[in-house]
N, C-alpha and C. Protein backbone atom coordinates (compact mmCIF):
# COMPACT_ATOMS: atom_id res chain seq x y z
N UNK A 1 15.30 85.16 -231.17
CA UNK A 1 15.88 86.08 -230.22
C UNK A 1 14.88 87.18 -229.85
N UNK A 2 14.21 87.52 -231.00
CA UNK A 2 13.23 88.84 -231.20
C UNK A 2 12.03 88.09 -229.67
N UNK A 3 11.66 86.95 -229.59
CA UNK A 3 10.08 86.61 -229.21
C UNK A 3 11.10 86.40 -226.87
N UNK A 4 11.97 85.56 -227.41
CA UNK A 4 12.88 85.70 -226.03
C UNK A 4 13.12 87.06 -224.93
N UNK A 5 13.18 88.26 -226.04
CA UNK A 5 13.34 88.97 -226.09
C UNK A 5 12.05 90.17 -224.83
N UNK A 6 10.81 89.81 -226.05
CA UNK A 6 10.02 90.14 -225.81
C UNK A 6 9.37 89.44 -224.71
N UNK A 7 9.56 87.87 -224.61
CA UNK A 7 8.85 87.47 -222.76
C UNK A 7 9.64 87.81 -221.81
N UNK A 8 10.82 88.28 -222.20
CA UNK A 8 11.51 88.44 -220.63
C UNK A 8 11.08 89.91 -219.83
N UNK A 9 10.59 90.89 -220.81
CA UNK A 9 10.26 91.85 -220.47
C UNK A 9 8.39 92.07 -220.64
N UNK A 10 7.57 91.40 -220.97
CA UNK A 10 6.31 90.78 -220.68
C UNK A 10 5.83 91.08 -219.21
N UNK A 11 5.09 92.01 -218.86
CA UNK A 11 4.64 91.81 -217.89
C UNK A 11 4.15 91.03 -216.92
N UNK A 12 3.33 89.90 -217.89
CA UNK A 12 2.94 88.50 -216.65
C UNK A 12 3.63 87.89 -216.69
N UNK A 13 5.10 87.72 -217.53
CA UNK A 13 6.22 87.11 -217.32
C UNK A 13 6.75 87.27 -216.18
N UNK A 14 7.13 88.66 -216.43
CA UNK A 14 8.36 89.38 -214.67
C UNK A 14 6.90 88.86 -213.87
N UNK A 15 6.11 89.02 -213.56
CA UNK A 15 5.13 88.59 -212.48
C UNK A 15 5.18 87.48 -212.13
N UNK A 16 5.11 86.26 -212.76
CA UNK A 16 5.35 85.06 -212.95
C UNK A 16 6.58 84.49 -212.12
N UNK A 17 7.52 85.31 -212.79
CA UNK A 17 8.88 84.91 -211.86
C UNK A 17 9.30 85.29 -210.69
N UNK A 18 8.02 85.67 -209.61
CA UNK A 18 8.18 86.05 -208.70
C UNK A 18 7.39 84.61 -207.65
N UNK A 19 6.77 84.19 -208.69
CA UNK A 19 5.93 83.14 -207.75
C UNK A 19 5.89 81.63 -208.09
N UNK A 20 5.53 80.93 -207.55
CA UNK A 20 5.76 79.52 -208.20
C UNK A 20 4.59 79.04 -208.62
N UNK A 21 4.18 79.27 -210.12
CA UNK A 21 3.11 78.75 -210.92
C UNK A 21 3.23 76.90 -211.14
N UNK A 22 1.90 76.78 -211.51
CA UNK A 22 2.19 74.84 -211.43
C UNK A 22 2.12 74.53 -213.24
N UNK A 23 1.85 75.36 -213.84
CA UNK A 23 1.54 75.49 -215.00
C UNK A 23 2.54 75.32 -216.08
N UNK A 24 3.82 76.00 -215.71
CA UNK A 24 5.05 75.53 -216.44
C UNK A 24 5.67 74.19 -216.35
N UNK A 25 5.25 73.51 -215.04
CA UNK A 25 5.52 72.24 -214.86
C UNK A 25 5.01 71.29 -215.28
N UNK A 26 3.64 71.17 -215.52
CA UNK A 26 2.42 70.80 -215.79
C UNK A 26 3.20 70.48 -217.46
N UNK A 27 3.48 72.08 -218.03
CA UNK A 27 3.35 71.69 -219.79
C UNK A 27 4.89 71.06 -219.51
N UNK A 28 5.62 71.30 -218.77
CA UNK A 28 7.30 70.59 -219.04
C UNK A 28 6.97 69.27 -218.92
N UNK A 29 6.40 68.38 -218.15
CA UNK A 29 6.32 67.07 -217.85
C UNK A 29 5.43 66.57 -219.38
N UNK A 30 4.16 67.42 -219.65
CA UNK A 30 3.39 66.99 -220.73
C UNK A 30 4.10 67.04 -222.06
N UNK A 31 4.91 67.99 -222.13
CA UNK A 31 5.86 67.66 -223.33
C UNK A 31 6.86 66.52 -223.10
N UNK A 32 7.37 66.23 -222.07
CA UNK A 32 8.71 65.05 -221.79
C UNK A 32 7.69 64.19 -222.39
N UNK A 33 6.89 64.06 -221.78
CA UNK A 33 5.95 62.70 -222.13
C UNK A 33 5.64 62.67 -223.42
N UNK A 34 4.98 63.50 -224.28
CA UNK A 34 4.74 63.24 -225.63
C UNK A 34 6.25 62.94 -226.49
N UNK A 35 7.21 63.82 -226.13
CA UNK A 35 8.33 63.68 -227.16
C UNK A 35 8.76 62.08 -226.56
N UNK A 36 8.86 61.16 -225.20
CA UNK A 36 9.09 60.25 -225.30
C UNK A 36 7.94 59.02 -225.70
N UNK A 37 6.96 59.81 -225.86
CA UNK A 37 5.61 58.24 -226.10
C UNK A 37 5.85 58.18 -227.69
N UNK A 38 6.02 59.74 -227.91
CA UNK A 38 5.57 59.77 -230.46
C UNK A 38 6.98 59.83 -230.58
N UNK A 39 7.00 58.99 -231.93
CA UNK A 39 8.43 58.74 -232.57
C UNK A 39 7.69 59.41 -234.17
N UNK A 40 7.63 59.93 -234.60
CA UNK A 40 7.50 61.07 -235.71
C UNK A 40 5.79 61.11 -235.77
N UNK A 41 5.15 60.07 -236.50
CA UNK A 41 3.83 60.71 -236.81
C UNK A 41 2.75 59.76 -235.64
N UNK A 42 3.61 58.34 -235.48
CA UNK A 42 2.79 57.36 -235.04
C UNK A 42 3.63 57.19 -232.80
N UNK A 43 2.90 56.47 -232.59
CA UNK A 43 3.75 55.74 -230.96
C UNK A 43 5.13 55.31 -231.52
N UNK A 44 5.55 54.97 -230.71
CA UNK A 44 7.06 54.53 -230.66
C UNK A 44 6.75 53.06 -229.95
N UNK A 45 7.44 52.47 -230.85
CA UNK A 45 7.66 50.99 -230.57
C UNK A 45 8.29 50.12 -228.70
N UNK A 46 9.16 50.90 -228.80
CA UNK A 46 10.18 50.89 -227.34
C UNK A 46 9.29 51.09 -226.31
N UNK A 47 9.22 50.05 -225.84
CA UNK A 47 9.02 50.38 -224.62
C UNK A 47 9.41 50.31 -223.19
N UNK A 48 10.50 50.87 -223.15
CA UNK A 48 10.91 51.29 -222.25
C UNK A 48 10.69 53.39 -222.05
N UNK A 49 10.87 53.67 -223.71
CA UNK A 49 9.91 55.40 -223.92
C UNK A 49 8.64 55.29 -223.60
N UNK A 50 7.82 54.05 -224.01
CA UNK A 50 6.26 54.48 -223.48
C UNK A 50 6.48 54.34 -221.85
N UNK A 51 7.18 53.54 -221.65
CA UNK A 51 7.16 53.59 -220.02
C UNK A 51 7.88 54.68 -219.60
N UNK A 52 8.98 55.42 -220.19
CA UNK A 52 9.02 57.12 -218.93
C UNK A 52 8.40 57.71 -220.09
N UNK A 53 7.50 58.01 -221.36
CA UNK A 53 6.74 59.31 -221.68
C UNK A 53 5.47 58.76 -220.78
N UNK A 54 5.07 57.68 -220.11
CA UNK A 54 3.96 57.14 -219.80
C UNK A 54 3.95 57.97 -218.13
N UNK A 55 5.33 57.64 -217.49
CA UNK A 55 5.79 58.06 -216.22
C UNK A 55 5.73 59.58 -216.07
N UNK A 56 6.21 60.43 -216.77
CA UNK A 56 6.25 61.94 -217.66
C UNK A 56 4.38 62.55 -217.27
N UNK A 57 4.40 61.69 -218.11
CA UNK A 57 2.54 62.13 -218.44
C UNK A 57 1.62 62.03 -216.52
N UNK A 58 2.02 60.83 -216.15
CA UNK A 58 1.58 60.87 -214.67
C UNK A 58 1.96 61.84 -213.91
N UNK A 59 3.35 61.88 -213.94
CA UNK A 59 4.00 63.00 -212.77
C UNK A 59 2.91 64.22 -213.10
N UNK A 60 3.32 64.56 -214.33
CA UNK A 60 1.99 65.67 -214.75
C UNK A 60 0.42 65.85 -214.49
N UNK A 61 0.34 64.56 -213.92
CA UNK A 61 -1.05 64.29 -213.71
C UNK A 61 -1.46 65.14 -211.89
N UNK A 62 -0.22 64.52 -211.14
CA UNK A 62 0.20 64.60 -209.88
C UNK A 62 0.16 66.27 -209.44
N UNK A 63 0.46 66.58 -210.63
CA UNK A 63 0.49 68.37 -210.42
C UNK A 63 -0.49 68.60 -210.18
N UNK A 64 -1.51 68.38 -211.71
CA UNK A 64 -2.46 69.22 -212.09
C UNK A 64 -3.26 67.65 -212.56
N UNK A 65 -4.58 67.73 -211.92
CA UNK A 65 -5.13 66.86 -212.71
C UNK A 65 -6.14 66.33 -214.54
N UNK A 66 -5.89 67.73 -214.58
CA UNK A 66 -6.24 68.22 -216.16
C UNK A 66 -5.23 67.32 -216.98
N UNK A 67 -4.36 67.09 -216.83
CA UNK A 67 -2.83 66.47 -217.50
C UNK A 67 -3.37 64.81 -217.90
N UNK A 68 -4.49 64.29 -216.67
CA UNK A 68 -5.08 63.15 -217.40
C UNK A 68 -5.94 62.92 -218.44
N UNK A 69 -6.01 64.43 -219.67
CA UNK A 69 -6.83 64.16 -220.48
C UNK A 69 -5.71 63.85 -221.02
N UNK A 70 -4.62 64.83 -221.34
CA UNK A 70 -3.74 64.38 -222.28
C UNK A 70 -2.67 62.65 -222.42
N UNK A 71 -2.55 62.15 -221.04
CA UNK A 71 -2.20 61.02 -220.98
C UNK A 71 -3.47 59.73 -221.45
N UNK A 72 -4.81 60.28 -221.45
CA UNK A 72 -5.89 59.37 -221.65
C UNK A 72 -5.48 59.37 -223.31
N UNK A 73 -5.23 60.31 -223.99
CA UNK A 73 -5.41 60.33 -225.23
C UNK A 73 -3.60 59.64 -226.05
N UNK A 74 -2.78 59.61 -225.17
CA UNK A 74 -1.87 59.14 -225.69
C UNK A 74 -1.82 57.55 -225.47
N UNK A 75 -1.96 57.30 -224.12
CA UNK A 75 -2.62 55.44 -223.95
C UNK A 75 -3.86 55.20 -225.19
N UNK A 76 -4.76 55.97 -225.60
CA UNK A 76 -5.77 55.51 -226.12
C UNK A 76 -5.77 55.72 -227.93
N UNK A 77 -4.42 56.33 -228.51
CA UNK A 77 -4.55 56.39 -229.64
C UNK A 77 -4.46 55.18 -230.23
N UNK A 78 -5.53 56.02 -231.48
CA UNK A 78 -5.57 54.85 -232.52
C UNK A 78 -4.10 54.89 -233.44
N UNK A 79 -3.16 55.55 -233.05
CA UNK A 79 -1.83 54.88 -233.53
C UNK A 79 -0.98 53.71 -233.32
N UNK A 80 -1.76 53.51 -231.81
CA UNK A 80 -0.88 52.48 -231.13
C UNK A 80 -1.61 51.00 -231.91
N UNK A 81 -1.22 50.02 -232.22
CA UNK A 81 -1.78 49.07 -232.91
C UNK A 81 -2.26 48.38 -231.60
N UNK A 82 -3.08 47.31 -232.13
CA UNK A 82 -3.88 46.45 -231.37
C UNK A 82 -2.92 45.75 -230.77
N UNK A 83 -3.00 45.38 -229.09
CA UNK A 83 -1.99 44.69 -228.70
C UNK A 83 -0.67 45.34 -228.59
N UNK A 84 -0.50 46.01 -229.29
CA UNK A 84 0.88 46.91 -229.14
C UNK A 84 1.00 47.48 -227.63
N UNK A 85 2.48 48.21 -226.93
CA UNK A 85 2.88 47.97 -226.02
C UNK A 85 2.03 49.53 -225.76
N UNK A 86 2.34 49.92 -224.41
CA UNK A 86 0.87 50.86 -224.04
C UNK A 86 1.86 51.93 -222.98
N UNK A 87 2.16 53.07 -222.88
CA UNK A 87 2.26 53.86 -221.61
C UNK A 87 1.33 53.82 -220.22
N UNK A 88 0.38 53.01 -220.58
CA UNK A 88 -0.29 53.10 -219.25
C UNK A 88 0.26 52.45 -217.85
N UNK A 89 1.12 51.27 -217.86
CA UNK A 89 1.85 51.31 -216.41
C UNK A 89 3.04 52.48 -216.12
N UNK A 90 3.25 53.07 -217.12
CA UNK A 90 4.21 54.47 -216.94
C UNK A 90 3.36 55.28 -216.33
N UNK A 91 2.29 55.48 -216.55
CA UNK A 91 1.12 56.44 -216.28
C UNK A 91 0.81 56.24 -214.69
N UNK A 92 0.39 55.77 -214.59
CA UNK A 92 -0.05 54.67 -213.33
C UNK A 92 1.27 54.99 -212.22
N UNK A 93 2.94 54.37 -212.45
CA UNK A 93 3.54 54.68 -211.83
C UNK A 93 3.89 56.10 -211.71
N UNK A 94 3.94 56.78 -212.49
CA UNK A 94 4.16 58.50 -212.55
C UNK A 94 3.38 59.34 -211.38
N UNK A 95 2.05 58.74 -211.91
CA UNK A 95 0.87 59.77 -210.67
C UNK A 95 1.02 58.80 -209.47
N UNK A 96 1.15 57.55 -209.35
CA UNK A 96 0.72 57.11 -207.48
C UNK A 96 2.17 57.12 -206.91
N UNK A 97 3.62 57.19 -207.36
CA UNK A 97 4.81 56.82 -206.83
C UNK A 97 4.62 58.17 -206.31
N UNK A 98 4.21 59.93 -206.06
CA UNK A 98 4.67 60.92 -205.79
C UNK A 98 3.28 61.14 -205.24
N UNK A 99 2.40 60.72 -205.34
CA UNK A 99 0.69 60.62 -204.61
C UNK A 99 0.51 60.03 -203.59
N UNK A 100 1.57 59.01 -203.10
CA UNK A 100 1.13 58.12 -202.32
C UNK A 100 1.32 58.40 -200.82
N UNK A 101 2.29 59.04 -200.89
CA UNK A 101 2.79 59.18 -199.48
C UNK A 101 1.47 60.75 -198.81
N UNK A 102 1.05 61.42 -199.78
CA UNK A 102 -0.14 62.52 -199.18
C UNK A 102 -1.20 60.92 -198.95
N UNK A 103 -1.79 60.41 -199.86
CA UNK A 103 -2.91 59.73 -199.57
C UNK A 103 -2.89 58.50 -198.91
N UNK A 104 -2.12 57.97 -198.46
CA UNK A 104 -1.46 57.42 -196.79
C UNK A 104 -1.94 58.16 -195.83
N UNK A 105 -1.12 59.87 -195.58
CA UNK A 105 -0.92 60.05 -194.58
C UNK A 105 -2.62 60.83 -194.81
N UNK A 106 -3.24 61.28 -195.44
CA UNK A 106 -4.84 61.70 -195.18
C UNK A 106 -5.69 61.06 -196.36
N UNK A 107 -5.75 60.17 -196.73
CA UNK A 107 -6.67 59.86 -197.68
C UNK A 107 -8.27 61.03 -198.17
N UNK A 108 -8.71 61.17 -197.20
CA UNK A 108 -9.79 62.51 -197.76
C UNK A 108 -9.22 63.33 -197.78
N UNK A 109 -8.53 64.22 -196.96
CA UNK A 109 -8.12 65.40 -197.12
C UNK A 109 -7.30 65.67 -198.77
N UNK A 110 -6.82 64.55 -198.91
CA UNK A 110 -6.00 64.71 -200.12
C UNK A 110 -6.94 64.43 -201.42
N UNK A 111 -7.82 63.99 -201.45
CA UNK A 111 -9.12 63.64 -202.48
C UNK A 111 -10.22 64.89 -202.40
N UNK A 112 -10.24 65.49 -201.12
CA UNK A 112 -10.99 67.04 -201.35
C UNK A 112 -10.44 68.09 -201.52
N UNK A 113 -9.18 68.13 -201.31
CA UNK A 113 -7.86 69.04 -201.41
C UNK A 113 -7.66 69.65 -202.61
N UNK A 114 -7.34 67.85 -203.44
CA UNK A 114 -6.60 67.84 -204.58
C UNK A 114 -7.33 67.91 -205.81
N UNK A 115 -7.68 66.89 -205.57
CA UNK A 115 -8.78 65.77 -206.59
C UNK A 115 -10.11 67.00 -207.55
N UNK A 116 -10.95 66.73 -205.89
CA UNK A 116 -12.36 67.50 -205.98
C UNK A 116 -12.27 69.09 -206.00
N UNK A 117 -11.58 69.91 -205.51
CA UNK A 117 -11.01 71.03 -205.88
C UNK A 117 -10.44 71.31 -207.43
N UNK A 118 -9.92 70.57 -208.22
CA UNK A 118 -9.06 71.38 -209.27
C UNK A 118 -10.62 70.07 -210.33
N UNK A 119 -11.04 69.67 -209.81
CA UNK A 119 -11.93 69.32 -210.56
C UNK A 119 -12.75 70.35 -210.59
N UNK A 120 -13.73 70.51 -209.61
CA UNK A 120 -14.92 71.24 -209.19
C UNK A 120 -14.94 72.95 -209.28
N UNK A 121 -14.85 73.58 -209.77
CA UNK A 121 -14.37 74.86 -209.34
C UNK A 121 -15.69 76.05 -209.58
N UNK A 122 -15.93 76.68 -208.58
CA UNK A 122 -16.89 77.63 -208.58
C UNK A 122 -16.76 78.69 -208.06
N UNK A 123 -16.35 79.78 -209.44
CA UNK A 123 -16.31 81.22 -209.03
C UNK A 123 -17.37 82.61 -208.44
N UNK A 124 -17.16 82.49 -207.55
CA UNK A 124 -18.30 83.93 -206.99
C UNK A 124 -18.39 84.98 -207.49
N UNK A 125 -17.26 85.51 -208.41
CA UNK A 125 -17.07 86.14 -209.33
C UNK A 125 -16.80 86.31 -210.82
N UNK A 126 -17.62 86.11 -211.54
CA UNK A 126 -16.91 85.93 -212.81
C UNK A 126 -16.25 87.24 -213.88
N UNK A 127 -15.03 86.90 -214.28
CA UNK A 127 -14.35 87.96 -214.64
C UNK A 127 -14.55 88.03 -215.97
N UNK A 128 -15.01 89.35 -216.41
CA UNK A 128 -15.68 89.26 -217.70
C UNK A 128 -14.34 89.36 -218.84
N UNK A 129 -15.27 88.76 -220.33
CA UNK A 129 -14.06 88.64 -221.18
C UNK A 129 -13.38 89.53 -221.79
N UNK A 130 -13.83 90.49 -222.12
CA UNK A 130 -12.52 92.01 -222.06
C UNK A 130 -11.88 92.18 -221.22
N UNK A 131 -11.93 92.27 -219.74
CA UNK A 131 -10.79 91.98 -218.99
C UNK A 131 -9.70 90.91 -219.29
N UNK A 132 -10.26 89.51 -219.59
CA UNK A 132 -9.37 88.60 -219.92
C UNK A 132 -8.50 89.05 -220.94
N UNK A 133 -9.07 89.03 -222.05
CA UNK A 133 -8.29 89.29 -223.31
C UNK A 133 -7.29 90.64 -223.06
N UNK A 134 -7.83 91.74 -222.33
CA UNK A 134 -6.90 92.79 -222.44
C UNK A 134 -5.64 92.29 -221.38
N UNK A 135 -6.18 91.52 -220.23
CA UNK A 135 -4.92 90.85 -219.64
C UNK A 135 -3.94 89.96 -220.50
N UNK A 136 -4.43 89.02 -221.59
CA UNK A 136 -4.17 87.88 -222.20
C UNK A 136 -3.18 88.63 -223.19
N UNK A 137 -3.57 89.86 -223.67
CA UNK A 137 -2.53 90.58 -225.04
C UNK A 137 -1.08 91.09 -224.24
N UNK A 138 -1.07 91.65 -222.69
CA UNK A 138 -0.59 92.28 -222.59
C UNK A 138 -0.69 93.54 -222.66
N UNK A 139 -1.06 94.44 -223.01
CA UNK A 139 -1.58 95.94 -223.74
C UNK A 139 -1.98 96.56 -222.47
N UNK A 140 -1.98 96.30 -220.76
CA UNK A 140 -2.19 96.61 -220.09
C UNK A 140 -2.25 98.14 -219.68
N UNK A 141 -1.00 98.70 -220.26
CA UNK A 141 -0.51 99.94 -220.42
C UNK A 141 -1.06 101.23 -220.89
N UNK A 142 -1.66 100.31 -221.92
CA UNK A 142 -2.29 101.13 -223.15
C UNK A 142 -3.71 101.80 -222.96
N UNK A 143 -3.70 102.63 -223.04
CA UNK A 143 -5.48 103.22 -222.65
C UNK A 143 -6.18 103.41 -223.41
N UNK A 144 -7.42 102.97 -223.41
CA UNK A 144 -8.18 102.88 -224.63
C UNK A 144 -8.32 101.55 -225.12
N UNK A 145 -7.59 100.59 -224.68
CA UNK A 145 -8.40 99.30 -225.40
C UNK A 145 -8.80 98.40 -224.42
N UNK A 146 -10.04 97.98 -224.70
CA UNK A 146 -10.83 97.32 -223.29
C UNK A 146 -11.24 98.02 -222.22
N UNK A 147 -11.39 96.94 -221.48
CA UNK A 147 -12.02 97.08 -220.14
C UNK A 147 -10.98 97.12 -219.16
N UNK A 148 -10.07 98.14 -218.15
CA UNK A 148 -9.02 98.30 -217.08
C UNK A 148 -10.36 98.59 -215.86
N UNK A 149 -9.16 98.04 -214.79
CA UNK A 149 -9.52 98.16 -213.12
C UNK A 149 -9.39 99.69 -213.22
């Protein structure tokens, strides 16, 4: 209750809920997907779970393309036995069933847009790391610790 408590009144919280971040979506889909691919320590047998934590993990991909490390590493564990059943056509359908209809209607635009953008990224500015961290604690308020605008 105490930590609930404390994000609702969080500053980059209330900020947050003013705008539509891709980031909460990103970890909601990446968690659906893990809690349906792992059944306690190892994969889960069923597959019909590797196929929607597989589907889960794509949609996530579709957001944000960072989300394909974490689906690379759940198709590729060494939990899953040899031959054993695989999330990767879950994967596969997740990212191109909600991809397809942008890369139809512009194929480059949507590969320099999407793709090469959240891949590639080059700041003209770089924001030094006491700023980060004093943003990252919260403590914004407080004067005297770090680096403030």
């Amino acid at each position: 209750m105490a930590a609930c408590g404390i994000l609702a009144v969080y500053p980059s919280s209330i900020q947050s809920a003013h705008t539509v971040l891709l980031e909460p979506w990103l970890v909601l889909f990446c968690l659906a997907g893990a809690v349906a691919v792992f059944d306690g320590d190892g994969l889960t047998d069923n597959g019909r779970r590797l196929a929607w934590g597989g589907a889960a993990f794509g949609f996530a991909g579709a957001i944000k393309v960072w989300a394909v490390v974490r689906s690379w590493s759940s198709s590729s564990s060494p939990l899953a036995g040899p031959g054993g059943p695989s999330p990767t056509g879950g994967v596969a359908a997740g990212f191109v069933l909600p991809v397809l209809p942008f890369v139809i209607a512009a194929p480059r635009i949507f590969y320099d847009s999407v793709i090469i953008a959240q891949l590639v990224r080059i700041d003209q500015v770089r924001t030094p790391l006491a700023f980060r961290m004093h943003e990252m604690t919260g403590l914004t308020d407080v004067p005297g610790l770090g680096w403030w605008p």
